[in-house]
N, C-alpha and C. Protein backbone atom coordinates (compact mmCIF):
# COMPACT_ATOMS: atom_id res chain seq x y z
N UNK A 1 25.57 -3.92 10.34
CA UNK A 1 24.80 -3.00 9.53
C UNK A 1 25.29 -1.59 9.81
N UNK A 2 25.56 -0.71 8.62
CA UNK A 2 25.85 0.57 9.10
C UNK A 2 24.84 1.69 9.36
N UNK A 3 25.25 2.49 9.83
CA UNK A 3 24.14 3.63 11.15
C UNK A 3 23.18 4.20 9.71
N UNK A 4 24.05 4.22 8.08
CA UNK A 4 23.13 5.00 7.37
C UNK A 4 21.89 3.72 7.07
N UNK A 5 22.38 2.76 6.71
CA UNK A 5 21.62 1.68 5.77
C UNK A 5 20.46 1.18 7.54
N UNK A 6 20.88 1.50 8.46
CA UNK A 6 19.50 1.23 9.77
C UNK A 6 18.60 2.28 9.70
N UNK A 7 19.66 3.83 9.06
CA UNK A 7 18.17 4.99 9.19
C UNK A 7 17.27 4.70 8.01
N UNK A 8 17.71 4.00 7.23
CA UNK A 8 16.98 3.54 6.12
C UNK A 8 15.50 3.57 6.42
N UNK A 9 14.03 3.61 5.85
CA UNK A 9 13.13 3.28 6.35
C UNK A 9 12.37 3.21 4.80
N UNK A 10 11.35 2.19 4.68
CA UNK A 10 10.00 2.17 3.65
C UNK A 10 9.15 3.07 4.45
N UNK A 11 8.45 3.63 3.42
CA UNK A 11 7.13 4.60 3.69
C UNK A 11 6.06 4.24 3.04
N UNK A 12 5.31 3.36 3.72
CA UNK A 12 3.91 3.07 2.84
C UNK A 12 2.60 4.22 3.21
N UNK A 13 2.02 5.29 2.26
CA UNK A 13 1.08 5.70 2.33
C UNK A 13 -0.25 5.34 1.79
N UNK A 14 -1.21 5.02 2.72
CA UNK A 14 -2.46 4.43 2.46
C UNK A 14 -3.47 5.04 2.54
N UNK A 15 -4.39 4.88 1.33
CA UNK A 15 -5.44 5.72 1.59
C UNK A 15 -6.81 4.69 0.99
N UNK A 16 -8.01 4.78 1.42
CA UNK A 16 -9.14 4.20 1.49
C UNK A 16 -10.34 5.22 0.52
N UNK A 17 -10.99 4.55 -0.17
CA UNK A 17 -12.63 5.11 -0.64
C UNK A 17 -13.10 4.18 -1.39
N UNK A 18 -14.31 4.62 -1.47
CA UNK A 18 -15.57 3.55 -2.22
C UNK A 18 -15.63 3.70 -3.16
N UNK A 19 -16.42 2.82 -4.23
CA UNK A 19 -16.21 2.84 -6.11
C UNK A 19 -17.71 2.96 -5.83
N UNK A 20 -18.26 3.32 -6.97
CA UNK A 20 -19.61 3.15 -7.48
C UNK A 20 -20.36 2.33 -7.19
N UNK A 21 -19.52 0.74 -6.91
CA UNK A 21 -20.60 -0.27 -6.71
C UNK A 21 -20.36 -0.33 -5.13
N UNK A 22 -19.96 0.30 -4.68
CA UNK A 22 -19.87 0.30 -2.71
C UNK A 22 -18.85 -0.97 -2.10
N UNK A 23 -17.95 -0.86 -3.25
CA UNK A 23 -16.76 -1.84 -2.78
C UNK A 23 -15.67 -1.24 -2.68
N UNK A 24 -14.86 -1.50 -1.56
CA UNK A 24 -13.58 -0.11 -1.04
C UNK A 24 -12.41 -0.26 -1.76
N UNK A 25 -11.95 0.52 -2.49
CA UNK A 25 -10.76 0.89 -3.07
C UNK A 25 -9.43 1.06 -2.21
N UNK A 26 -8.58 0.14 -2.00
CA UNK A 26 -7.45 0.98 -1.04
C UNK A 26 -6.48 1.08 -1.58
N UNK A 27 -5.58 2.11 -1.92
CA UNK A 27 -4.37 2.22 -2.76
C UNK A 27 -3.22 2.36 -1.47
N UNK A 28 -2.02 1.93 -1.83
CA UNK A 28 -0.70 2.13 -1.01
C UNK A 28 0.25 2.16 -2.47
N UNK A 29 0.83 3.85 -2.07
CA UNK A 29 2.09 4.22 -2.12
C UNK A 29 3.31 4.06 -1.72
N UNK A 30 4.15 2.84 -2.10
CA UNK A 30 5.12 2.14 -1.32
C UNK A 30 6.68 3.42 -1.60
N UNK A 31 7.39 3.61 -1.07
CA UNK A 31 8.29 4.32 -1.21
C UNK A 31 9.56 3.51 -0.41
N UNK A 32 10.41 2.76 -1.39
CA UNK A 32 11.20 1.70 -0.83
C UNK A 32 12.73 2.57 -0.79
N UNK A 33 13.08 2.61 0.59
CA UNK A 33 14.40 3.42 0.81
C UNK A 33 15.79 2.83 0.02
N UNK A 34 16.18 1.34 -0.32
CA UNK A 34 16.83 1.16 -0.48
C UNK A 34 17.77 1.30 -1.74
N UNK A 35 16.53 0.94 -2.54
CA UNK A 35 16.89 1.43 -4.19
C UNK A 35 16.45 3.01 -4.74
N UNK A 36 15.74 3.84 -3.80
CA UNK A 36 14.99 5.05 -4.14
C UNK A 36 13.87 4.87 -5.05
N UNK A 37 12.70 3.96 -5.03
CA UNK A 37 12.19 4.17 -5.68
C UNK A 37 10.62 3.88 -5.34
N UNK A 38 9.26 3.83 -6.40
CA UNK A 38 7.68 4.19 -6.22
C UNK A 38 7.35 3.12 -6.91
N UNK A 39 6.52 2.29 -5.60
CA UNK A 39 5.17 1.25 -6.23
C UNK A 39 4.14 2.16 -5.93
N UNK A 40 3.10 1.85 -6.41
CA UNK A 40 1.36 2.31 -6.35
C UNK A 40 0.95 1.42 -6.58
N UNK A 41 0.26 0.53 -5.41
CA UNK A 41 -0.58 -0.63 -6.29
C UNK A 41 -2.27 -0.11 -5.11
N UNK A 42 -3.10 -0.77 -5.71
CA UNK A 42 -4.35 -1.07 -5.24
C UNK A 42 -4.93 -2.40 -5.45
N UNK A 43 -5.96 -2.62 -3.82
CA UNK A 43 -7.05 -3.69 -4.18
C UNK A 43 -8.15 -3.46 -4.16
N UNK A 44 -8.90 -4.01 -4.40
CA UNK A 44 -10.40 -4.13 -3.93
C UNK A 44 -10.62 -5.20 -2.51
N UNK A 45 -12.04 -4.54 -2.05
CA UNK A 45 -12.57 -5.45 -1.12
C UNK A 45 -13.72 -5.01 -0.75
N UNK A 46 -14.53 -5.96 -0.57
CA UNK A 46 -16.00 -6.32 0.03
C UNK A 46 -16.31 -5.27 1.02
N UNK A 47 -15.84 -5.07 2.46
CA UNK A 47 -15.73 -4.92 3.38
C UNK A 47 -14.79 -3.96 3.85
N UNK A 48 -14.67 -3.24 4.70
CA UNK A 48 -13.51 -2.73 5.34
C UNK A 48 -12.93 -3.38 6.35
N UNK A 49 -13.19 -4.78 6.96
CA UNK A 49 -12.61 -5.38 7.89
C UNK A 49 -11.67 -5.89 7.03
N UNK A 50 -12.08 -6.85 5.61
CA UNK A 50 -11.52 -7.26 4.88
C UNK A 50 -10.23 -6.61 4.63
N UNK A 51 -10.63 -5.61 4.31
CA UNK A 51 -9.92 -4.83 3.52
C UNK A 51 -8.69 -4.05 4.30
N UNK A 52 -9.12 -4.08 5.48
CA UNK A 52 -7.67 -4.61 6.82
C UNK A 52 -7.13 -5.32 6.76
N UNK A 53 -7.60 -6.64 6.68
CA UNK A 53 -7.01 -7.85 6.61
C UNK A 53 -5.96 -7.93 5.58
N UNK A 54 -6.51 -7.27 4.45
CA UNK A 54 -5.72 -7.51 2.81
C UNK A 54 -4.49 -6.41 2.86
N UNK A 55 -5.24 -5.29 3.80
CA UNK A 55 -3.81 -4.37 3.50
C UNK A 55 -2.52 -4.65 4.54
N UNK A 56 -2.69 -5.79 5.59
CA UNK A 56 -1.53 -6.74 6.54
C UNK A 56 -0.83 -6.78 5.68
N UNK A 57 -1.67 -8.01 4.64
CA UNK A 57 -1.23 -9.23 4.01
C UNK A 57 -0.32 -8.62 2.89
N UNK A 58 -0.58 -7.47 2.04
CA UNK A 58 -0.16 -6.93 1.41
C UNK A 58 0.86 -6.19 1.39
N UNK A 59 1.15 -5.34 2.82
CA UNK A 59 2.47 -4.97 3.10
C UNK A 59 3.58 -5.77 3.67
N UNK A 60 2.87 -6.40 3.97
CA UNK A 60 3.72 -7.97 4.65
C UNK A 60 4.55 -8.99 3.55
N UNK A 61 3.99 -8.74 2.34
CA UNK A 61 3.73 -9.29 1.00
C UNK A 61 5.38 -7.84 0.24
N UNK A 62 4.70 -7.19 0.44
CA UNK A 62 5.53 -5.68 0.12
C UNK A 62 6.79 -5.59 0.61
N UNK A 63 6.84 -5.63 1.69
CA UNK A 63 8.40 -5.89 2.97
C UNK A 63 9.44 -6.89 2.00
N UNK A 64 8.59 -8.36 2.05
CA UNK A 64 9.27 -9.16 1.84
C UNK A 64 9.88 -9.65 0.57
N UNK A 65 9.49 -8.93 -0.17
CA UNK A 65 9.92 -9.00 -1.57
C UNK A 65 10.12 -7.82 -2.05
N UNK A 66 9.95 -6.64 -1.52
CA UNK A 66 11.14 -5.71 -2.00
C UNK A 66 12.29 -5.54 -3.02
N UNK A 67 12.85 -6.59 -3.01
CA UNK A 67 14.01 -6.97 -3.94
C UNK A 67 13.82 -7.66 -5.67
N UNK A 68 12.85 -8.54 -5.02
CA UNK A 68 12.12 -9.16 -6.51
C UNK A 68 11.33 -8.33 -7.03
N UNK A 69 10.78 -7.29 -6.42
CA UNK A 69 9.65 -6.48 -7.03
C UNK A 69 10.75 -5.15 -7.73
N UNK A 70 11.65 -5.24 -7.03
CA UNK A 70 12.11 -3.45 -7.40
C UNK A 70 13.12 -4.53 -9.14
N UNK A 71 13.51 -5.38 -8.87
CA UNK A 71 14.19 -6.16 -10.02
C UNK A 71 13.19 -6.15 -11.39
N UNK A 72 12.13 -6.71 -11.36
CA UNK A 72 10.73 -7.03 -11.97
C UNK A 72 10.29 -5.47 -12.39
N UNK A 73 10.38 -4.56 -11.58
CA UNK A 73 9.66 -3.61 -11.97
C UNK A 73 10.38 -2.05 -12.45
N UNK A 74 11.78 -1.95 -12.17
CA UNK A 74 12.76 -0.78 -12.63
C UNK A 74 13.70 -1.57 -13.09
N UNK A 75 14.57 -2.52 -12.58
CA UNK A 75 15.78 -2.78 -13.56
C UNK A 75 15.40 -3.67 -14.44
N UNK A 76 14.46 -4.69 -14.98
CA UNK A 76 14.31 -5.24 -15.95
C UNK A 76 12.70 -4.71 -16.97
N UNK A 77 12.96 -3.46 -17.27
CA UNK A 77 11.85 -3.14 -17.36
C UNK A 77 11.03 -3.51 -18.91
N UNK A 78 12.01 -4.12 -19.60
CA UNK A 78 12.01 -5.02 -20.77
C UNK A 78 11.05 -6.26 -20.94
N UNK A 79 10.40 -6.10 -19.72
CA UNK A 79 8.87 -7.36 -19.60
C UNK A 79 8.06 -6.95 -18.39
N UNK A 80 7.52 -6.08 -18.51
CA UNK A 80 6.44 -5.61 -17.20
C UNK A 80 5.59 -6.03 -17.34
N UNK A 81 5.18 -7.39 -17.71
CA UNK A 81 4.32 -8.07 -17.78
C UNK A 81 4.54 -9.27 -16.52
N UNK A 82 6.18 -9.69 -16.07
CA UNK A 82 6.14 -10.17 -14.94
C UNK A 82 5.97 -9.66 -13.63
N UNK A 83 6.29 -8.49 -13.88
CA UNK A 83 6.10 -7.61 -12.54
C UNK A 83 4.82 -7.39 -11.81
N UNK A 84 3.57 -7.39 -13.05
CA UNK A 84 1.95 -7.33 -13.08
C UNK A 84 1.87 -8.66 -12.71
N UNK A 85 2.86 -9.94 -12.71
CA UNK A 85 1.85 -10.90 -12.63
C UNK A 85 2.91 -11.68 -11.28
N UNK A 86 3.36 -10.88 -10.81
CA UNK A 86 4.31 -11.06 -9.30
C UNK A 86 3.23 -10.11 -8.28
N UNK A 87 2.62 -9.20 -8.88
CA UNK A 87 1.43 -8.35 -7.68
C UNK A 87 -0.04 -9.35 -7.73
N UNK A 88 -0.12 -9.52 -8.92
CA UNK A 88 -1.82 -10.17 -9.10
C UNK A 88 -1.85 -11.53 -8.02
N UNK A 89 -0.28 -12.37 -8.01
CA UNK A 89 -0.09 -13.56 -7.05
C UNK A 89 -0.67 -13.15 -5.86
N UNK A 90 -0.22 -11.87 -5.36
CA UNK A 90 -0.46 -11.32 -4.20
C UNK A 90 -2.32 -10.49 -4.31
N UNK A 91 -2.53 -10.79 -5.27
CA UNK A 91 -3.90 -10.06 -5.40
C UNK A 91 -4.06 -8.60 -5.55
N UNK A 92 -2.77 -8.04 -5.68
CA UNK A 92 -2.35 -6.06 -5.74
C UNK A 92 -2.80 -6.03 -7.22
N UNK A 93 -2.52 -5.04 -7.52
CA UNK A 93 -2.71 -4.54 -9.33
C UNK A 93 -2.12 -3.07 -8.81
N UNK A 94 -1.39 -2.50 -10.11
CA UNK A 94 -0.25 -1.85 -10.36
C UNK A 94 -1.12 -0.51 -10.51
N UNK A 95 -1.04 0.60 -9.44
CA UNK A 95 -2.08 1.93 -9.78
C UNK A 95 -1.24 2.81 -10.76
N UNK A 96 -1.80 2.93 -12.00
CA UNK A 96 -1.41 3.55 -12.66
C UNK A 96 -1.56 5.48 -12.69
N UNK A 97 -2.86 5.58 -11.60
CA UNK A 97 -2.89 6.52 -11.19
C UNK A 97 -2.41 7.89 -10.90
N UNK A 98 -1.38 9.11 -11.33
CA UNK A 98 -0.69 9.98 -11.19
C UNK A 98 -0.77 10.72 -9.52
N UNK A 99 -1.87 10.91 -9.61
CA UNK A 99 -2.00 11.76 -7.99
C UNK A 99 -2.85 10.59 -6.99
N UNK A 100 -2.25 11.11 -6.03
CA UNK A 100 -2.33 10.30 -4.55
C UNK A 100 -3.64 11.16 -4.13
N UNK A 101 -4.56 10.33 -3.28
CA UNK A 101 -5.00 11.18 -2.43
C UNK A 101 -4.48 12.03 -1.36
N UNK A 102 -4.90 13.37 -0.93
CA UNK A 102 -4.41 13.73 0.03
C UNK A 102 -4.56 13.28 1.56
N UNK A 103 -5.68 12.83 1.49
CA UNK A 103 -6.11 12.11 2.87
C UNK A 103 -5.25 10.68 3.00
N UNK A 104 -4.48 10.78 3.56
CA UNK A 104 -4.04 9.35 3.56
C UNK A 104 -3.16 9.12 5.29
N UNK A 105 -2.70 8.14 5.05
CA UNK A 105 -2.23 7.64 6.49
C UNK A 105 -0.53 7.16 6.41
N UNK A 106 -0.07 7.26 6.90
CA UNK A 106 1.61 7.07 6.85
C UNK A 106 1.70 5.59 7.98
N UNK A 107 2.95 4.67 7.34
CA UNK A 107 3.42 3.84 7.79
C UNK A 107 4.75 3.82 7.64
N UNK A 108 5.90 3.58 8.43
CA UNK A 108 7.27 3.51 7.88
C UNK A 108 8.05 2.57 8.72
N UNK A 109 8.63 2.17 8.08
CA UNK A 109 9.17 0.40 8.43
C UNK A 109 10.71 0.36 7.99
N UNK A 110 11.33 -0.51 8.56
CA UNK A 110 13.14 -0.79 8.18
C UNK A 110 12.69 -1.68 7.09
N UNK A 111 13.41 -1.82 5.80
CA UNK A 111 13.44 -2.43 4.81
C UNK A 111 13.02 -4.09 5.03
N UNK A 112 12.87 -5.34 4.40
CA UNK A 112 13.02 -6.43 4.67
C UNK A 112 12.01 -7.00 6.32
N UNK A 113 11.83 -6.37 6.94
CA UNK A 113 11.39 -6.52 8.25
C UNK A 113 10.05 -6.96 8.55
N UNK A 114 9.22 -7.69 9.12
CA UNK A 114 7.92 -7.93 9.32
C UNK A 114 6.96 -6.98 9.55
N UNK A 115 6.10 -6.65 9.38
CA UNK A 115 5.06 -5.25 9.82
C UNK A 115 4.80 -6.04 11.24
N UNK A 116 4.67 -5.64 12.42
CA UNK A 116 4.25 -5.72 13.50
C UNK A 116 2.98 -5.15 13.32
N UNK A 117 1.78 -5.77 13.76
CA UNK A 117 -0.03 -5.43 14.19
C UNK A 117 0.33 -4.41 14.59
N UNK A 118 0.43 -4.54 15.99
CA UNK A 118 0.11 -3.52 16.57
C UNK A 118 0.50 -1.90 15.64
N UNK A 119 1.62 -1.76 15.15
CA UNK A 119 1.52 -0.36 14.24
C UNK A 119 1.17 -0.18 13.15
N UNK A 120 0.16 -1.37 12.71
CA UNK A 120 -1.04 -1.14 11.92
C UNK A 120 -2.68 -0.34 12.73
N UNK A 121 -2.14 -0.39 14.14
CA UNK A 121 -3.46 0.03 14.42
C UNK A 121 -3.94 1.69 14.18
N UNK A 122 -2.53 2.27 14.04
CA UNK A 122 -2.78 4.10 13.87
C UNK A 122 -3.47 3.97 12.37
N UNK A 123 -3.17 3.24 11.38
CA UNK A 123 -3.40 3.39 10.14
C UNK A 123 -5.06 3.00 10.12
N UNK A 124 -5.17 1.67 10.52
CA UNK A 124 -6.47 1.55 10.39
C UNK A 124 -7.78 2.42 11.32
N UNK A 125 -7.43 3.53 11.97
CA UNK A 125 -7.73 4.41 12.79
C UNK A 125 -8.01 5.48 11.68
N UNK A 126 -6.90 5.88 10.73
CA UNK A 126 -6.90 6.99 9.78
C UNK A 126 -7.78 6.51 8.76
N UNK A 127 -7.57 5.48 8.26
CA UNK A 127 -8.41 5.07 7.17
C UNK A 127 -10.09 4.75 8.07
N UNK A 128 -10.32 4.09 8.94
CA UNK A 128 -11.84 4.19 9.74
C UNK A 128 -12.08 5.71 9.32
N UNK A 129 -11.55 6.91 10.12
CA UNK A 129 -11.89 8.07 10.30
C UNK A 129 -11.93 8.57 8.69
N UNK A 130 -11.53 8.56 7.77
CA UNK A 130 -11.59 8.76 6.33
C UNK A 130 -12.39 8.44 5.44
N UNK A 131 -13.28 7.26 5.70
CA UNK A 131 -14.08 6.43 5.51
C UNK A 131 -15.57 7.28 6.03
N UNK A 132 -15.27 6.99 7.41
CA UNK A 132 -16.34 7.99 7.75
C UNK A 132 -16.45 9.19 7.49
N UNK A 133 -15.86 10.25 7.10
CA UNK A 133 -15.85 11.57 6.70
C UNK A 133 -16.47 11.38 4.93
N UNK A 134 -16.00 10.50 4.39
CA UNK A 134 -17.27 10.29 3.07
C UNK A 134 -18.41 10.19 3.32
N UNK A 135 -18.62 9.19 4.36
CA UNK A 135 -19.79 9.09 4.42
C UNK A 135 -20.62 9.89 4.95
N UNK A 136 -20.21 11.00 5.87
CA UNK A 136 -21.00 12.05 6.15
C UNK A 136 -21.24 13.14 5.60
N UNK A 137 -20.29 12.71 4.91
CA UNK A 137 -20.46 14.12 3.45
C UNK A 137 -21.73 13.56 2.74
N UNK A 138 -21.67 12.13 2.79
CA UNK A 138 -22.69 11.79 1.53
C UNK A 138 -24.36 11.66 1.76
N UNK A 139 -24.27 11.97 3.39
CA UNK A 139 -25.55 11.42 4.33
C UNK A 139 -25.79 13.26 4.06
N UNK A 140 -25.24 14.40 3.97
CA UNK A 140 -25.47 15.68 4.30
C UNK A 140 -25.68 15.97 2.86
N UNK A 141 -25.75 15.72 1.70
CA UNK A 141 -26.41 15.70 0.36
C UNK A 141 -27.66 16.10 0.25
């Protein structure tokens, strides 16, 4: 492997909040080094433990298909109807969204590679603490 294609890195930015009906919204901003290019997808979930759980599964999901997704979703862009239904497998949906939140949490990973737990734990630290800062805004109303 050469020294440029190892500094390579994905940048997933994640950010957390609640919808109307008190079910958590989490969006990730995938920024895949290899081809230069932007997913935005979001899920829903019940819970915020859950919703840990889903955002593993999801970047783990993200890592590993990298290649089929960036194919599906910029170079064949002549049916983006498979690309929507290569995320929904995974339970994601495609944020059509323009602006990011600013509060969010950074992850960055070598292309192709497994997410290791343990450096999910800073993220789910940022998103806890983000979570709670709504809610004390919303308790001080």
């Amino acid at each position: 492997m050469s020294a440029k294609a190892s500094l390579q890195r994905n940048e997933y930015r994640c950010s957390i909040e609640t919808n109307k009906n008190g079910k958590y919204c989490l969006r990730v901003r995938a920024s895949f080094a290899r081809h230069s290019w932007v997913l935005s997808v979001y899920f829903l979930a019940s819970s915020f433990d859950r919703a840990m759980k889903k955002l593993e599964e999801s970047l783990q999901f993200l890592q590993r298909h990298e290649e089929r997704l960036w194919f599906w979703c910029v170079d064949r862009t002549d049916d983006p109807n498979l690309a929507e239904e290569l995320l929904r497998e995974a339970g994601l949906r495609r944020d059509r969204r323009g602006e990011f939140p600013r509060k969010a949490t950074s992850l960055s990973l070598p292309p192709e590679r497994p997410v290791p737990s343990f450096l999910l734990a800073p993220v789910r630290r940022g998103l806890a603490d983000s979570v709670e800062t709504v809610r004390a805004v919303a308790a001080g109303d």
